[in-house]
ModelCIF file with pLDDT and N, C-alpha, C, O atoms, coordinates in Angstrom:
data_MODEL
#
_entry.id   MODEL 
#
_entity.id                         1 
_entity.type                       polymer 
_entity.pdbx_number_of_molecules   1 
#
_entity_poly.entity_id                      1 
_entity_poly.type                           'polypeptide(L)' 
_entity_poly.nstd_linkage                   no 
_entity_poly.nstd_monomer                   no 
_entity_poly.pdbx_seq_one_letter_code       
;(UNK)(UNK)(UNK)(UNK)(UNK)(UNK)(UNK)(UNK)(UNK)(UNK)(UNK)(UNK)(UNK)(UNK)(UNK)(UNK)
(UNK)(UNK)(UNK)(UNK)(UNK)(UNK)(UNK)(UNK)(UNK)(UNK)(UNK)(UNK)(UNK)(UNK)(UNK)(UNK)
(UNK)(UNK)(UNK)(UNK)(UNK)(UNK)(UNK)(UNK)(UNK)(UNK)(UNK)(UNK)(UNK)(UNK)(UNK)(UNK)
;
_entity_poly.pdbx_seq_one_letter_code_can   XXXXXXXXXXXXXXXXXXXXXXXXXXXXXXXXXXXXXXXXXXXXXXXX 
_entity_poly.pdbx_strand_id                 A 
#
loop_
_entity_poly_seq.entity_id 
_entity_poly_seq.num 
_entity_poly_seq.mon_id 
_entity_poly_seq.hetero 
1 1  UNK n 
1 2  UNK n 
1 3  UNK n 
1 4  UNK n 
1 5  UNK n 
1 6  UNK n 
1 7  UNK n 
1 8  UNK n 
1 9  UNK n 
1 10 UNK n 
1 11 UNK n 
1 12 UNK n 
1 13 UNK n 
1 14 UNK n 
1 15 UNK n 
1 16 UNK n 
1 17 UNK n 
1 18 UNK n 
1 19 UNK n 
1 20 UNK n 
1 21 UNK n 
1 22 UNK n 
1 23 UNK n 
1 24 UNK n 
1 25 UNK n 
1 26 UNK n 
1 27 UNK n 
1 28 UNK n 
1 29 UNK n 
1 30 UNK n 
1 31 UNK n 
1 32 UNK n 
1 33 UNK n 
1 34 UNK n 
1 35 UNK n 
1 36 UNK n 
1 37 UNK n 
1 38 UNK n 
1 39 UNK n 
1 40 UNK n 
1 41 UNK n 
1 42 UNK n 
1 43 UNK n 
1 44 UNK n 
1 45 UNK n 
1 46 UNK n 
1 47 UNK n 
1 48 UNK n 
#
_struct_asym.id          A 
_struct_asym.entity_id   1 
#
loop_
_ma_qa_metric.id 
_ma_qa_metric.mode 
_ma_qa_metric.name 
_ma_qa_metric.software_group_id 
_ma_qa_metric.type 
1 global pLDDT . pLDDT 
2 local  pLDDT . pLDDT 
#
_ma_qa_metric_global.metric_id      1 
_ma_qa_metric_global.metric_value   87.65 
_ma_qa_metric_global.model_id       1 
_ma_qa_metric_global.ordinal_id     1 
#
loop_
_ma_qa_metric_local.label_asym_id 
_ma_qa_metric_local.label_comp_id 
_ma_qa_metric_local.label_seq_id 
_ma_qa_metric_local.metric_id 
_ma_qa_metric_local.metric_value 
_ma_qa_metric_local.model_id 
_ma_qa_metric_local.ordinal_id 
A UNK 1  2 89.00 1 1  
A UNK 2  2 89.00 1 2  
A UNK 3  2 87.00 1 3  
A UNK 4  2 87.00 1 4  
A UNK 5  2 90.00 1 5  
A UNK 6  2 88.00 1 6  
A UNK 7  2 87.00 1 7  
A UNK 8  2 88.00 1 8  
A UNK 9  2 88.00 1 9  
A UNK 10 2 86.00 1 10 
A UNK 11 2 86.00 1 11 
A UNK 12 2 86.00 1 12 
A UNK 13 2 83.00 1 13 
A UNK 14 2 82.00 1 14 
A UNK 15 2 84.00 1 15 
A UNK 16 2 82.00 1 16 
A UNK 17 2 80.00 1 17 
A UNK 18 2 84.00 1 18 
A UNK 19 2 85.00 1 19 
A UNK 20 2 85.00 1 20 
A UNK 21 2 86.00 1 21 
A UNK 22 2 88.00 1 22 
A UNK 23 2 90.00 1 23 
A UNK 24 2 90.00 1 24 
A UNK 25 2 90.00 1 25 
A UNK 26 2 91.00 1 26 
A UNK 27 2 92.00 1 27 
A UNK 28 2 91.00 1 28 
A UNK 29 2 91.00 1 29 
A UNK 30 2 91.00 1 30 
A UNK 31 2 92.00 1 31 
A UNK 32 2 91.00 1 32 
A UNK 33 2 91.00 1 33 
A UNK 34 2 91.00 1 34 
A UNK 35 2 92.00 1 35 
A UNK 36 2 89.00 1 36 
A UNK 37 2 90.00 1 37 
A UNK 38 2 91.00 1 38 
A UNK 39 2 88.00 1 39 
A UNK 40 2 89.00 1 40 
A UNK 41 2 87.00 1 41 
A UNK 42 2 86.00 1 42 
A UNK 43 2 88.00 1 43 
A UNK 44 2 87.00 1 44 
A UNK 45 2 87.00 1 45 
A UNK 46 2 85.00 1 46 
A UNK 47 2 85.00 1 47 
A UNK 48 2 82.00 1 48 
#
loop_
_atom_site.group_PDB 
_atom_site.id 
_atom_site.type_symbol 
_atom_site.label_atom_id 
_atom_site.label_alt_id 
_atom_site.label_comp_id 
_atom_site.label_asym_id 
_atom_site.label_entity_id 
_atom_site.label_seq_id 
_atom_site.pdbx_PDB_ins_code 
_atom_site.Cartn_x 
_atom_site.Cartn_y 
_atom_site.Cartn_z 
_atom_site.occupancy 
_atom_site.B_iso_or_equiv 
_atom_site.pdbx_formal_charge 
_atom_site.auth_seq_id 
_atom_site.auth_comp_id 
_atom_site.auth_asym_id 
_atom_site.auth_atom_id 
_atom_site.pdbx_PDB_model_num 
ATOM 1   N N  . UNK A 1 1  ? -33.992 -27.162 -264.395 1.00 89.00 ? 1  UNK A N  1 
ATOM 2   C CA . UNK A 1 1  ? -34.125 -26.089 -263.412 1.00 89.00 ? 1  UNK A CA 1 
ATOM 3   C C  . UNK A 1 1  ? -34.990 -24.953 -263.928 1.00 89.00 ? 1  UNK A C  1 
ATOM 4   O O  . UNK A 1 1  ? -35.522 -24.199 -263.113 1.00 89.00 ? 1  UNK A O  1 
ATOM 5   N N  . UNK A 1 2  ? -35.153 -24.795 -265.166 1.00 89.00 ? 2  UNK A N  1 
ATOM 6   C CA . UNK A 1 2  ? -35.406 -23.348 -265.713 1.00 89.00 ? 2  UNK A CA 1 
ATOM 7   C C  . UNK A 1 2  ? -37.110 -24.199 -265.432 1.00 89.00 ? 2  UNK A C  1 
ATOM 8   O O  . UNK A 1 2  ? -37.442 -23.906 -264.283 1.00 89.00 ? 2  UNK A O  1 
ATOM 9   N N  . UNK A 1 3  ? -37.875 -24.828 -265.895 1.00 87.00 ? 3  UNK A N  1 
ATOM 10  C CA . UNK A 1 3  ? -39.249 -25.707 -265.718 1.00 87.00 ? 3  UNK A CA 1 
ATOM 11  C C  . UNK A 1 3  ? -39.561 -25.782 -264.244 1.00 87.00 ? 3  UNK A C  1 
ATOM 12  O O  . UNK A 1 3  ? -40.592 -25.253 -263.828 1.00 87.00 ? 3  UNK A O  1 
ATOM 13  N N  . UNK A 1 4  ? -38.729 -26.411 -263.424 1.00 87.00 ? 4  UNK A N  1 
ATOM 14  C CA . UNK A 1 4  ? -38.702 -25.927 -261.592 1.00 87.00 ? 4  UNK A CA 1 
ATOM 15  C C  . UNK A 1 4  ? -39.002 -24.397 -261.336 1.00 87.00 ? 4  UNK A C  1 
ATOM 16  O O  . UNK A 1 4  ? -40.127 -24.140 -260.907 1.00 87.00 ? 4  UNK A O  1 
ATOM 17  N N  . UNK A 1 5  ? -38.215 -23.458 -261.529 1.00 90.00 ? 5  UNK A N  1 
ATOM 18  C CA . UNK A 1 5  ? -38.790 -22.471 -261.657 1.00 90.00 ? 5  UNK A CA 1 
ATOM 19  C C  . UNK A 1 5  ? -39.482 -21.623 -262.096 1.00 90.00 ? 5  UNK A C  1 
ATOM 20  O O  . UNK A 1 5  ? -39.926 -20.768 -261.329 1.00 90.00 ? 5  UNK A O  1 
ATOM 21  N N  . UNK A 1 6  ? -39.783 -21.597 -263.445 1.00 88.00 ? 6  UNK A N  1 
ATOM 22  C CA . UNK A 1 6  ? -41.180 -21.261 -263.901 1.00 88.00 ? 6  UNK A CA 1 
ATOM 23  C C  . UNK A 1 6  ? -42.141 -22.120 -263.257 1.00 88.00 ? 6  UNK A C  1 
ATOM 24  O O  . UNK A 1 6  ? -43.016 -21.858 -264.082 1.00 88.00 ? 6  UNK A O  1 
ATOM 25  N N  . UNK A 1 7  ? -42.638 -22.816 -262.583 1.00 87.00 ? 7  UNK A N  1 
ATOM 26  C CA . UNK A 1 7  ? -43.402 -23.311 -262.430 1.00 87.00 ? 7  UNK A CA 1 
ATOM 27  C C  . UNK A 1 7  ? -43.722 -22.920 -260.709 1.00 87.00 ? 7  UNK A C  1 
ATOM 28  O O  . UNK A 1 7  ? -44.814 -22.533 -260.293 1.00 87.00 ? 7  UNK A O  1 
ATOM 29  N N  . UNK A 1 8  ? -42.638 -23.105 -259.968 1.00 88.00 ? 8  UNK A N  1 
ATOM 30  C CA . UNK A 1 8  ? -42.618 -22.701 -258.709 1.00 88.00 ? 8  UNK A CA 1 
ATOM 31  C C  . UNK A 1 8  ? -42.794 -21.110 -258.637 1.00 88.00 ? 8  UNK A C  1 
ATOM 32  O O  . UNK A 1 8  ? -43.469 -20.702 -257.692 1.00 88.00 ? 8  UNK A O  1 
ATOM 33  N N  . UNK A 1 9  ? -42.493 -20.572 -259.142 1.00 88.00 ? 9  UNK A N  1 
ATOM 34  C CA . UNK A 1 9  ? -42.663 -19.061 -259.245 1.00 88.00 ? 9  UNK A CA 1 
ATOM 35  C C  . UNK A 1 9  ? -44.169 -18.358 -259.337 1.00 88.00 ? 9  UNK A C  1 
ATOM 36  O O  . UNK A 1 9  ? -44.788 -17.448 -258.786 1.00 88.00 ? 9  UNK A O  1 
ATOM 37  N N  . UNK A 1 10 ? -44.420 -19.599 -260.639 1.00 86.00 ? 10 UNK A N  1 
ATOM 38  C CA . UNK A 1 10 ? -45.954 -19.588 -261.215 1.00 86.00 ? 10 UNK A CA 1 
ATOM 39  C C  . UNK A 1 10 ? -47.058 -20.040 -259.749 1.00 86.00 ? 10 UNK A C  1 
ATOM 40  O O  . UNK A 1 10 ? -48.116 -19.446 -259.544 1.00 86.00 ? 10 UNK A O  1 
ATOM 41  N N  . UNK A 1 11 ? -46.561 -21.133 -258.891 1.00 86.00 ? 11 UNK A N  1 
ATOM 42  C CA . UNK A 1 11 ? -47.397 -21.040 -257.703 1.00 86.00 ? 11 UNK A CA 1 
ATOM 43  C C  . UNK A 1 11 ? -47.141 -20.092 -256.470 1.00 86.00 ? 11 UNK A C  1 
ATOM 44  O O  . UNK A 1 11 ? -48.009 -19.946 -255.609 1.00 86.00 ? 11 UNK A O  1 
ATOM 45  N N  . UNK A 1 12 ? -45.992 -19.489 -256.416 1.00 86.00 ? 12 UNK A N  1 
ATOM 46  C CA . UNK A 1 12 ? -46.148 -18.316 -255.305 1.00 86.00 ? 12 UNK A CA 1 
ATOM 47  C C  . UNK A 1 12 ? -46.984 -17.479 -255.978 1.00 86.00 ? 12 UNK A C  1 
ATOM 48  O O  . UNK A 1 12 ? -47.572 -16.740 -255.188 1.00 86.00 ? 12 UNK A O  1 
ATOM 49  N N  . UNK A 1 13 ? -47.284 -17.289 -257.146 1.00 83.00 ? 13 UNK A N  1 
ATOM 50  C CA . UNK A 1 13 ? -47.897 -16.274 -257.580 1.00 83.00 ? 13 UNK A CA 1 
ATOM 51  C C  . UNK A 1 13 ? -49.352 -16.041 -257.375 1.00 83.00 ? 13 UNK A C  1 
ATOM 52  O O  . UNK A 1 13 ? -49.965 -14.974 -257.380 1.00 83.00 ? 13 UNK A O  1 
ATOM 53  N N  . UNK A 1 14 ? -49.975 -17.810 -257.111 1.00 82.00 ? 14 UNK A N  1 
ATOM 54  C CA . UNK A 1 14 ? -51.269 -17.961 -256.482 1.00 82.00 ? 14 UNK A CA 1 
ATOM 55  C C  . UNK A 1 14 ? -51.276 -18.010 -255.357 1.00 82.00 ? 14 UNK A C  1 
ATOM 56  O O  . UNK A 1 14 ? -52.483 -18.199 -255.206 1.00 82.00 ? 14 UNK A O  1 
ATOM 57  N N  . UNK A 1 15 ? -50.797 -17.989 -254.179 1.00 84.00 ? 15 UNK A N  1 
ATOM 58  C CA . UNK A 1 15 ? -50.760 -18.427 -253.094 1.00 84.00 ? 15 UNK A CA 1 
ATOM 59  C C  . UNK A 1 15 ? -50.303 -17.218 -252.148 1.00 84.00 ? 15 UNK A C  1 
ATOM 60  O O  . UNK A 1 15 ? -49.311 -16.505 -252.299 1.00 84.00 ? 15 UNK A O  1 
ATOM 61  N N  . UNK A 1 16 ? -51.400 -17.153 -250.996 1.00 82.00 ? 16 UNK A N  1 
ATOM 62  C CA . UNK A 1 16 ? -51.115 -15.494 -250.315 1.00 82.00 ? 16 UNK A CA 1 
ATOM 63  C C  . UNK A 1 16 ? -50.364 -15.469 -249.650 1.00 82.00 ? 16 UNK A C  1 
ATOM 64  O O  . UNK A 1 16 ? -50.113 -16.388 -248.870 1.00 82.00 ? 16 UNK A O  1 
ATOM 65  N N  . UNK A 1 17 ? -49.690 -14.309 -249.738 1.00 80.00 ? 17 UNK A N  1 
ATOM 66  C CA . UNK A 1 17 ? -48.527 -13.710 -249.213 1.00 80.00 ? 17 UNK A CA 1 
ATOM 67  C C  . UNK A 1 17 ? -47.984 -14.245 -247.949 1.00 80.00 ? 17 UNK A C  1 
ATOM 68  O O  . UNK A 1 17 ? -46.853 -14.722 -247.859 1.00 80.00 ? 17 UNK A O  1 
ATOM 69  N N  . UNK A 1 18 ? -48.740 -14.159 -247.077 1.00 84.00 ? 18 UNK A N  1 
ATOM 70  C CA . UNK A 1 18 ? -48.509 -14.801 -245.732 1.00 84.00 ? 18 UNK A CA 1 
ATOM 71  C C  . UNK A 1 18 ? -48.817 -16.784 -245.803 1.00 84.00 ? 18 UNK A C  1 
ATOM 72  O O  . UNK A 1 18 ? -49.364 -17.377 -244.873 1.00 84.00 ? 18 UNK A O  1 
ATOM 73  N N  . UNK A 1 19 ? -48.486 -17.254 -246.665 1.00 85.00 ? 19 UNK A N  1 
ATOM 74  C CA . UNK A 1 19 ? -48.788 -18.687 -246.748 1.00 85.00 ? 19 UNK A CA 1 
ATOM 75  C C  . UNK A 1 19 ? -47.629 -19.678 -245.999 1.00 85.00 ? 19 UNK A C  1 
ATOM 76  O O  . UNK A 1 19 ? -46.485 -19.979 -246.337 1.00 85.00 ? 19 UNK A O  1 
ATOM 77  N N  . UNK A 1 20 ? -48.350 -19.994 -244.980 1.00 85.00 ? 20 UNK A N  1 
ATOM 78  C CA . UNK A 1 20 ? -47.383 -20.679 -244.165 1.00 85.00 ? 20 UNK A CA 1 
ATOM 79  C C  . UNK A 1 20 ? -45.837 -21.465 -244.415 1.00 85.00 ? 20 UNK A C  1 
ATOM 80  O O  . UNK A 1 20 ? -44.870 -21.666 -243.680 1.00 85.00 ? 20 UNK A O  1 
ATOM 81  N N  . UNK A 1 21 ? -46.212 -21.845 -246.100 1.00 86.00 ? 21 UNK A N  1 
ATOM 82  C CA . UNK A 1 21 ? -44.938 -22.739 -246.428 1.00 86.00 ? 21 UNK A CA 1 
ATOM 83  C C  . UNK A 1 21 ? -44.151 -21.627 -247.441 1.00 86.00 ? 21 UNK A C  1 
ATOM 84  O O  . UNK A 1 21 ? -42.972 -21.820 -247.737 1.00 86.00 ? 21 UNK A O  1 
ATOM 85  N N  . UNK A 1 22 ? -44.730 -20.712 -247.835 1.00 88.00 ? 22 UNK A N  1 
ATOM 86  C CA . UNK A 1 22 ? -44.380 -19.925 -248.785 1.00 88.00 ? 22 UNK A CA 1 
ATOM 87  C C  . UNK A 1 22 ? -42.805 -20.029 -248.903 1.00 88.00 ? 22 UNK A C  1 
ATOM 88  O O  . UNK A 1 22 ? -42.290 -20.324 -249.981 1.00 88.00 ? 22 UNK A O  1 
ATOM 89  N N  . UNK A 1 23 ? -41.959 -19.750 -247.628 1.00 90.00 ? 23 UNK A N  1 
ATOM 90  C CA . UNK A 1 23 ? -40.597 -19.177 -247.313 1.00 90.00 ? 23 UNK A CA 1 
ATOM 91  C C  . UNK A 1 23 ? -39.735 -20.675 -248.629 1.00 90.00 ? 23 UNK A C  1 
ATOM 92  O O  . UNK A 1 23 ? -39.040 -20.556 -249.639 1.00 90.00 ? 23 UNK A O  1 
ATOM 93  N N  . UNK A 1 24 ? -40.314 -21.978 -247.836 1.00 90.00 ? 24 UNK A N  1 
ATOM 94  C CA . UNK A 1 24 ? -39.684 -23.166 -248.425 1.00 90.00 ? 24 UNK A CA 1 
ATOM 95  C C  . UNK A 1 24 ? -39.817 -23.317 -250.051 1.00 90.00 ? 24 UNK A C  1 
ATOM 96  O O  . UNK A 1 24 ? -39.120 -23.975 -250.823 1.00 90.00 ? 24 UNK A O  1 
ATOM 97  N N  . UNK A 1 25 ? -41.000 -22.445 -250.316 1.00 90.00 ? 25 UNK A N  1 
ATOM 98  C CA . UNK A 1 25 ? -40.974 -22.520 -252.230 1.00 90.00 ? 25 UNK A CA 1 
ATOM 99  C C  . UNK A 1 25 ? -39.814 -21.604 -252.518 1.00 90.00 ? 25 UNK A C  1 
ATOM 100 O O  . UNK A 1 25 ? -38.827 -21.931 -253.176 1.00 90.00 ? 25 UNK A O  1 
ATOM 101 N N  . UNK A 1 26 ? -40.020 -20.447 -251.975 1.00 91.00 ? 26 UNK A N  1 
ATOM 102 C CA . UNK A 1 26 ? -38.796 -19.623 -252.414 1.00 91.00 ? 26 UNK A CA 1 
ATOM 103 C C  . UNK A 1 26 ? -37.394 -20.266 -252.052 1.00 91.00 ? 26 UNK A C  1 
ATOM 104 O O  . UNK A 1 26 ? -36.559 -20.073 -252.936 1.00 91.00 ? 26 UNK A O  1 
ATOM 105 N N  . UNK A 1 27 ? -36.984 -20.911 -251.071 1.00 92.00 ? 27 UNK A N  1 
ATOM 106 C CA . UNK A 1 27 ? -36.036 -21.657 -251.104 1.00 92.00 ? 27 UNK A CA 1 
ATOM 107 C C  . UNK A 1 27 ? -35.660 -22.200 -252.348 1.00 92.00 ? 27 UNK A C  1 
ATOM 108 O O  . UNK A 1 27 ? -34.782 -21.795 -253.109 1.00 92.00 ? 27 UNK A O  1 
ATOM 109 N N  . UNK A 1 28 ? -36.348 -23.070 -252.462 1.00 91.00 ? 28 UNK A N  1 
ATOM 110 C CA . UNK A 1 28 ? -36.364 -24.424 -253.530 1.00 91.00 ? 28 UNK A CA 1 
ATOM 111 C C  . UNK A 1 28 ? -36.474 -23.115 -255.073 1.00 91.00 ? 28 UNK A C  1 
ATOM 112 O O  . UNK A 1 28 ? -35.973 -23.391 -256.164 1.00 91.00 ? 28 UNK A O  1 
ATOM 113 N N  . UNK A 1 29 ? -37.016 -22.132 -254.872 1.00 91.00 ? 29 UNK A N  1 
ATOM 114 C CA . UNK A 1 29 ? -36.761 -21.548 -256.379 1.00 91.00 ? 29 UNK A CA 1 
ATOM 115 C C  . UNK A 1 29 ? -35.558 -21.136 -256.437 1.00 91.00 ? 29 UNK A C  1 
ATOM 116 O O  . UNK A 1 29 ? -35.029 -21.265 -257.542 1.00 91.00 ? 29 UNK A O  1 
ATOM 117 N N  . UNK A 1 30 ? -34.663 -20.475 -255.254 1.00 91.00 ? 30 UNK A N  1 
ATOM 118 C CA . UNK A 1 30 ? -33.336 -19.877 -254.574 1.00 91.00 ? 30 UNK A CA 1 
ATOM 119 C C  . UNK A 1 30 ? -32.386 -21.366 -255.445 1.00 91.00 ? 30 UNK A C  1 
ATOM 120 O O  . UNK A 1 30 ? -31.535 -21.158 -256.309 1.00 91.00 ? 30 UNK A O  1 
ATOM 121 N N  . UNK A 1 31 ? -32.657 -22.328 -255.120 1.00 92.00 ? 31 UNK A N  1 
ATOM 122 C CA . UNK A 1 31 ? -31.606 -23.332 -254.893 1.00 92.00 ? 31 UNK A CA 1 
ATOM 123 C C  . UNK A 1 31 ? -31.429 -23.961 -256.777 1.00 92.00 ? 31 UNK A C  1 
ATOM 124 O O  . UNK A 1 31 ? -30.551 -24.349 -257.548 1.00 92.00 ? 31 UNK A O  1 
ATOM 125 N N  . UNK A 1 32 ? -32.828 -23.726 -256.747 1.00 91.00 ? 32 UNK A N  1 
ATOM 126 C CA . UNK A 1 32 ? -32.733 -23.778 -258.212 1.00 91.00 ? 32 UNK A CA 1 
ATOM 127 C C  . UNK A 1 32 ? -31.996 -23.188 -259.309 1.00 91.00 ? 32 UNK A C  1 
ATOM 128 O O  . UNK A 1 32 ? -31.349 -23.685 -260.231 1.00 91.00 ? 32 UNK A O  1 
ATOM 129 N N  . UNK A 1 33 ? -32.350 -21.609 -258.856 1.00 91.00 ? 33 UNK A N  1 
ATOM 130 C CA . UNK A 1 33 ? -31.424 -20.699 -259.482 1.00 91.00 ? 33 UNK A CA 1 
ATOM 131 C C  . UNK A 1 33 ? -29.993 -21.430 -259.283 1.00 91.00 ? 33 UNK A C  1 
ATOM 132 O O  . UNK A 1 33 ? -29.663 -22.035 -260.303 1.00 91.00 ? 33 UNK A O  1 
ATOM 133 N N  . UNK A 1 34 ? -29.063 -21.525 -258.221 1.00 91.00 ? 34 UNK A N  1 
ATOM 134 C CA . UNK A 1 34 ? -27.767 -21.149 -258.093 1.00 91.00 ? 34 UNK A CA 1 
ATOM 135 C C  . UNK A 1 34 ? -27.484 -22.437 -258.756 1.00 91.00 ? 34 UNK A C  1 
ATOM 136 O O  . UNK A 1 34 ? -26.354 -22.467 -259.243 1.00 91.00 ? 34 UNK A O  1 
ATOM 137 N N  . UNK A 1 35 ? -28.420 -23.877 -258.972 1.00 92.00 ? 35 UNK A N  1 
ATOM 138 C CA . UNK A 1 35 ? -27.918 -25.089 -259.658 1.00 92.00 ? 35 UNK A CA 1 
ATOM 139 C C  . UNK A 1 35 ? -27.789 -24.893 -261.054 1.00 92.00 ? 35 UNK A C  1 
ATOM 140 O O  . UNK A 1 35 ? -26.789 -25.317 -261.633 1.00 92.00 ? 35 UNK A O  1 
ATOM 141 N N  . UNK A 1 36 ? -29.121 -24.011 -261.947 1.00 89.00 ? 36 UNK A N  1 
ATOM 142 C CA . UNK A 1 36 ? -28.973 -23.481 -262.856 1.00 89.00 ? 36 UNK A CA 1 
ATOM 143 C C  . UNK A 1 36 ? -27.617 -22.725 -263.774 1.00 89.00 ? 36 UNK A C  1 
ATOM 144 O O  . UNK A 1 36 ? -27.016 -22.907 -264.833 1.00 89.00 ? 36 UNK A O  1 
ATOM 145 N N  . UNK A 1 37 ? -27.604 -21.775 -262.597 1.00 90.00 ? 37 UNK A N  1 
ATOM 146 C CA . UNK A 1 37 ? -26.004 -20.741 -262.683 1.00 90.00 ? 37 UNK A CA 1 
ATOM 147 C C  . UNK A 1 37 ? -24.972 -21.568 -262.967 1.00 90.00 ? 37 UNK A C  1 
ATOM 148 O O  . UNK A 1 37 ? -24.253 -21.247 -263.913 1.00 90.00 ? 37 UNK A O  1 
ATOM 149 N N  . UNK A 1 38 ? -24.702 -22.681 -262.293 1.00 91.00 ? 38 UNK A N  1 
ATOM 150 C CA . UNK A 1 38 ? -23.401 -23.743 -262.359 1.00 91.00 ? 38 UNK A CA 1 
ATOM 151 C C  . UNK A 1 38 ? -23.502 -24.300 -263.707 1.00 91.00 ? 38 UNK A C  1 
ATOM 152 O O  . UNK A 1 38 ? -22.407 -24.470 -264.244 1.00 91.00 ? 38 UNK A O  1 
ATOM 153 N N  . UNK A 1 39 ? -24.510 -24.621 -264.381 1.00 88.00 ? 39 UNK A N  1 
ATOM 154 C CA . UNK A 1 39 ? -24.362 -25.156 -265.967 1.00 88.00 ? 39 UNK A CA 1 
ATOM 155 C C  . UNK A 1 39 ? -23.844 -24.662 -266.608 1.00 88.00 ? 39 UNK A C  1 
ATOM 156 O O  . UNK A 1 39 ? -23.844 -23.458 -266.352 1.00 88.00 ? 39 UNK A O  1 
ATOM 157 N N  . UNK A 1 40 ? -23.060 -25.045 -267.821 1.00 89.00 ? 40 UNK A N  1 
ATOM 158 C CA . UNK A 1 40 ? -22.912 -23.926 -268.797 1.00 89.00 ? 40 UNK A CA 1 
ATOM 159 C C  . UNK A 1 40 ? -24.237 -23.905 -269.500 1.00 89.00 ? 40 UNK A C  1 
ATOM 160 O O  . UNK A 1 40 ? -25.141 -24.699 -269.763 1.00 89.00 ? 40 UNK A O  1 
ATOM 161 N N  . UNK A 1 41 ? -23.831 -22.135 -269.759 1.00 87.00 ? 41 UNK A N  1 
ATOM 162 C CA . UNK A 1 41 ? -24.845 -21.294 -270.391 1.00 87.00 ? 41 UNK A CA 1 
ATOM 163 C C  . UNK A 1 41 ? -25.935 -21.207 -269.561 1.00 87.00 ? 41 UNK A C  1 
ATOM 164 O O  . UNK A 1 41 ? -26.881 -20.616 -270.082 1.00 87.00 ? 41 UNK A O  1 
ATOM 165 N N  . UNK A 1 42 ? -26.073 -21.506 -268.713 1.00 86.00 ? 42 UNK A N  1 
ATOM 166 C CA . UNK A 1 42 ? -27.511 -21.521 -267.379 1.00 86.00 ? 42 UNK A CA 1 
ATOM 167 C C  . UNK A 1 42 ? -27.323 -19.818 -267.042 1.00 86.00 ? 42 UNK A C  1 
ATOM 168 O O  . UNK A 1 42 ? -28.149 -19.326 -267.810 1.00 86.00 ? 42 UNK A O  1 
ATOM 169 N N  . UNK A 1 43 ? -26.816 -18.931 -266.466 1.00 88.00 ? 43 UNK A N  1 
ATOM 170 C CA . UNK A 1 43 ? -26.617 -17.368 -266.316 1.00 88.00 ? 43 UNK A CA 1 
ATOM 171 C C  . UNK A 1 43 ? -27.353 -16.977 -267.017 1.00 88.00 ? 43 UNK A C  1 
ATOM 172 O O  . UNK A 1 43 ? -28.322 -16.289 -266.696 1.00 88.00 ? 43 UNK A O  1 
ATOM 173 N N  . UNK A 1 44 ? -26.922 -17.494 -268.664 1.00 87.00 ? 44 UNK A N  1 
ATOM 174 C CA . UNK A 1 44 ? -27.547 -16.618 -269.745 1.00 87.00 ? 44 UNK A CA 1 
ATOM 175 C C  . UNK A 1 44 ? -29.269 -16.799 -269.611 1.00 87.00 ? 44 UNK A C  1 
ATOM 176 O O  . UNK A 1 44 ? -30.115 -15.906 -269.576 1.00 87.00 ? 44 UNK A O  1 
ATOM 177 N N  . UNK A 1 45 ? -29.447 -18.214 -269.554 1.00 87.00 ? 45 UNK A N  1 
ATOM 178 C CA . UNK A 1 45 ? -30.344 -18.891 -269.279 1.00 87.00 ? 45 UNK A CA 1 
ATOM 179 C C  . UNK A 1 45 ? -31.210 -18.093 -267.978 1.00 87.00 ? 45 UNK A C  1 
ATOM 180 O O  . UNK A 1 45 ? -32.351 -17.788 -268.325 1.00 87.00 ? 45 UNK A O  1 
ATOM 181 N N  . UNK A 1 46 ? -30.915 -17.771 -266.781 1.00 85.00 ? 46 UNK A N  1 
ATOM 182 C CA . UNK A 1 46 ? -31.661 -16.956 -265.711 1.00 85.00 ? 46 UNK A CA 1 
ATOM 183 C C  . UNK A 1 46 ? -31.553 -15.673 -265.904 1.00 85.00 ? 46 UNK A C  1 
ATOM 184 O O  . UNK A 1 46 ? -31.978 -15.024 -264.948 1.00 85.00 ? 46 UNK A O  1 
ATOM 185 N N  . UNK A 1 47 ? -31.118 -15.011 -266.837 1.00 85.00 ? 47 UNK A N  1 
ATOM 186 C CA . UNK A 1 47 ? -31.266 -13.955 -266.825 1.00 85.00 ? 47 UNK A CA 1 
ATOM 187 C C  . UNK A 1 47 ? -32.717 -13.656 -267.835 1.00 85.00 ? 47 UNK A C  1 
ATOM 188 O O  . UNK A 1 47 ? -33.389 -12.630 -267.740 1.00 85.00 ? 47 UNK A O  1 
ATOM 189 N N  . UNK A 1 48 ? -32.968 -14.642 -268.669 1.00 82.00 ? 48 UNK A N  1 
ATOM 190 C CA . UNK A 1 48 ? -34.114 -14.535 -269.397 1.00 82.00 ? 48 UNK A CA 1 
ATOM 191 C C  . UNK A 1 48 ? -35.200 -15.060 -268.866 1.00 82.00 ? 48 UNK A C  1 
ATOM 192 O O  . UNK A 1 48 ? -36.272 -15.000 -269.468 1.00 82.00 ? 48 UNK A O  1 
#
């Protein structure tokens, strides 16, 4: 998850603001996070 999101993060970061699919990356970075959170030590892990 932590590679999913650096990486997904890393392409909203190219991609303009108004980008039609934009909403669904942030999803998928959203969903990432909270799968992350459920691991142990993953919290510690998103907070860095």
């Amino acid at each position: 998850y932590v590679a999913a999101i650096t990486h997904w993060q890393k392409l909203v970061s190219l991609l303009p603001p108004d980008y039609q699919d934009i909403q669904m990356i942030h999803d998928g970075i959203n969903q990432a996070k909270e799968f992350l959170a459920m691991q142990k030590g993953g919290k510690q892990m998103l907070a860095q």
